[in-house]
Protein backbone atom coordinates (compact mmCIF):
# COMPACT_ATOMS: atom_id res chain seq x y z
CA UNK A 1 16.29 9.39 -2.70
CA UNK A 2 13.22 7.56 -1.87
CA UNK A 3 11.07 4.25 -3.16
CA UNK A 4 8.25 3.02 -2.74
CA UNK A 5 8.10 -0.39 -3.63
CA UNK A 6 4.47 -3.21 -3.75
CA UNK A 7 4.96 -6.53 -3.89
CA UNK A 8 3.12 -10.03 -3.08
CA UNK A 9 0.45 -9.87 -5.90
CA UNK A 10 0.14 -13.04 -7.90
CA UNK A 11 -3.29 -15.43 -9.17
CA UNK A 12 -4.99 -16.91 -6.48
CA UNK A 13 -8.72 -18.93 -6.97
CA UNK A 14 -11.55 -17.44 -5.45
CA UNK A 15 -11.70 -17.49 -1.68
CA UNK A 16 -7.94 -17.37 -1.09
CA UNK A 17 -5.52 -14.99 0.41
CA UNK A 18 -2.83 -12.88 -0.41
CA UNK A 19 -0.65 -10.51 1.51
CA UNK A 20 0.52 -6.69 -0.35
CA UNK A 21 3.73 -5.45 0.69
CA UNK A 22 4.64 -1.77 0.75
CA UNK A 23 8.39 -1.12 1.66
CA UNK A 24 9.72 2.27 1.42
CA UNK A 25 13.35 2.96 1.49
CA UNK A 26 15.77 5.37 1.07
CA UNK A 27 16.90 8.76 3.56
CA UNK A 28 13.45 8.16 5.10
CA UNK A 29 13.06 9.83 8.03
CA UNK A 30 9.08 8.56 8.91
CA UNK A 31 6.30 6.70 6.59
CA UNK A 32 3.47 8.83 7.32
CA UNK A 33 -0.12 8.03 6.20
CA UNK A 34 -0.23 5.54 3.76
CA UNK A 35 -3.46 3.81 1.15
CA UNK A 36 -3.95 1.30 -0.80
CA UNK A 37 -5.61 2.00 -4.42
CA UNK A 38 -6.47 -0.44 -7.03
CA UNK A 39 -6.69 -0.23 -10.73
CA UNK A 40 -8.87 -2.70 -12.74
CA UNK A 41 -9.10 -2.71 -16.81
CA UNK A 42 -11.27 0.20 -17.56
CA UNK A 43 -12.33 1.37 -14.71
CA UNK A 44 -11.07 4.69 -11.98
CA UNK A 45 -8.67 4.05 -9.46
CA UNK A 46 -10.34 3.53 -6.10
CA UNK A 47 -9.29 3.92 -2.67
CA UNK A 48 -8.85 0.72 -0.98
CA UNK A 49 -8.07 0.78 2.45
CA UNK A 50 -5.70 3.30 4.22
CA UNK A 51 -4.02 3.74 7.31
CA UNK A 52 -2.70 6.90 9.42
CA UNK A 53 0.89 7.04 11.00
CA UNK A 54 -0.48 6.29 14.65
CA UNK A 55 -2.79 3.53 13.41
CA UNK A 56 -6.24 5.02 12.21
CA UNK A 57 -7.84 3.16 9.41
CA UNK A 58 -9.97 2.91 6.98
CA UNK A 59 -11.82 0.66 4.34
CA UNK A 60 -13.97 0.79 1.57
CA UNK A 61 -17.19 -0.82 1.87
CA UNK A 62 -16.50 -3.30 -0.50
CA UNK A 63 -13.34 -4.72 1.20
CA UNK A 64 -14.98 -4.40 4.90
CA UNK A 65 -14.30 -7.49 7.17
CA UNK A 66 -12.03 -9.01 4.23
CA UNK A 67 -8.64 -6.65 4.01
CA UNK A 68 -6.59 -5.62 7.26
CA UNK A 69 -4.36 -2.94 6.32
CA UNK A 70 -1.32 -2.65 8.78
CA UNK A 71 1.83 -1.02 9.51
CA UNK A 72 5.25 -2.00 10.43
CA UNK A 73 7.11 1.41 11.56
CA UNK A 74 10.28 0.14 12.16
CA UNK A 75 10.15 -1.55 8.51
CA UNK A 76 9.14 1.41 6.90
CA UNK A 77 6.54 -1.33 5.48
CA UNK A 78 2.62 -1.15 4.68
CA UNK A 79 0.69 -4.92 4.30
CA UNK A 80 -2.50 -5.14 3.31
CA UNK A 81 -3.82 -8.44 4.24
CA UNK A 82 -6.47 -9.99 1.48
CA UNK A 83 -8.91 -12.67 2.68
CA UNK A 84 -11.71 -14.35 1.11
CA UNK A 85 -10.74 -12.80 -2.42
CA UNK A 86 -13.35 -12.05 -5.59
CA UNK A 87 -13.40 -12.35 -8.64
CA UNK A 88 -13.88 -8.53 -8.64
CA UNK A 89 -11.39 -8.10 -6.76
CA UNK A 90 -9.00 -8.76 -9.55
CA UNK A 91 -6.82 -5.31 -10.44
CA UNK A 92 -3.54 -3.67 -10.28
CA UNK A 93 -3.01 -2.52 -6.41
CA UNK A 94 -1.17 0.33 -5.83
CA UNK A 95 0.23 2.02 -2.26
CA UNK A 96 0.51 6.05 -2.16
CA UNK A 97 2.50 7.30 0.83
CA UNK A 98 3.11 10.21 2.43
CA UNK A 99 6.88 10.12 3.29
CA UNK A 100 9.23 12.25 5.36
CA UNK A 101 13.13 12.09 4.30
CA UNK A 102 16.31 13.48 4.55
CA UNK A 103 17.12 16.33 1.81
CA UNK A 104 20.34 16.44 2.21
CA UNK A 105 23.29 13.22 3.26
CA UNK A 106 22.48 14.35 6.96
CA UNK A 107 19.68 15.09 9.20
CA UNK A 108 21.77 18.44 9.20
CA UNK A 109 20.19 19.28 6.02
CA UNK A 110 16.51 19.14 7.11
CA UNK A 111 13.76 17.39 6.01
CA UNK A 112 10.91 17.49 4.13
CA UNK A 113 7.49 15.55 3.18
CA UNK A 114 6.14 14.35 -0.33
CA UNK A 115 3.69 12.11 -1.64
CA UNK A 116 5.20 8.72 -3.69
CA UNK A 117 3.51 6.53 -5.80
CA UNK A 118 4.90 2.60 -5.90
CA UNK A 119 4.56 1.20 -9.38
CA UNK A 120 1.62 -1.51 -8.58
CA UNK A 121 1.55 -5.23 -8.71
CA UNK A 122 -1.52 -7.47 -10.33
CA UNK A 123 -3.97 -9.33 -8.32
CA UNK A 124 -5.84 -11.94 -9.78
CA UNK A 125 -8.50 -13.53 -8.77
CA UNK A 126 -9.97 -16.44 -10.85
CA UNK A 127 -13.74 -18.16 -10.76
């Protein structure tokens, strides 16, 4: 009924940019809060950068003044916005989303709200 769905990872040399996608689609009724998380080789996933549905947001401090995470409510649609990239920065990026949708093939049927996990996309950054 729902996806959640990263894209616009890729390689990229240190000190370039790249812009994550997260599109969510399906009965959606709203894209509620929505973070960033990323994944690198051996290590825990850590929260990147998240934003609330009327615009709140927040950064870890090792991403401060280099990511803008931003929202697109009539795209159901999450970028985060990557400047002046690391080495370390290098990892599998995933978005988690709170999402309101449809439960039924009308609004008739109610709604209801549920955490979704997209499946990632790689960032690499090389020296």
């Amino acid at each position: 009924q729902v996806q959640l769905v990263e894209s616009g990872g890729g390689l990229v040399q240190t000190g370039g940019s790249l812009r994550l996608s997260c599109a969510a689609s399906g009965r959606i009724v709203s894209l509620n809060a929505v973070a960033w998380y990323r994944q690198a080789p051996g290590k825990q996933r850590e929260l990147v950068a998240s934003i609330t549905s009327g615009g709140d947001t927040n950064y870890a401090d090792s991403v401060k003044g280099r990511f803008t995470i931003s929202r697109d409510n009539a795209k159901n649609t999450v970028y985060l916005q990557m400047n002046s990239l690391k080495p370390e920065d290098t990892a599998a990026f995933y978005c988690n989303a709170d999402i309101t949708y449809y439960t039924g093939s009308t609004s008739a049927f109610g709604s209801r709200s549920s955490g979704y996990w997209g499946q990632g996309t790689q960032v690499t950054v090389s020296s």
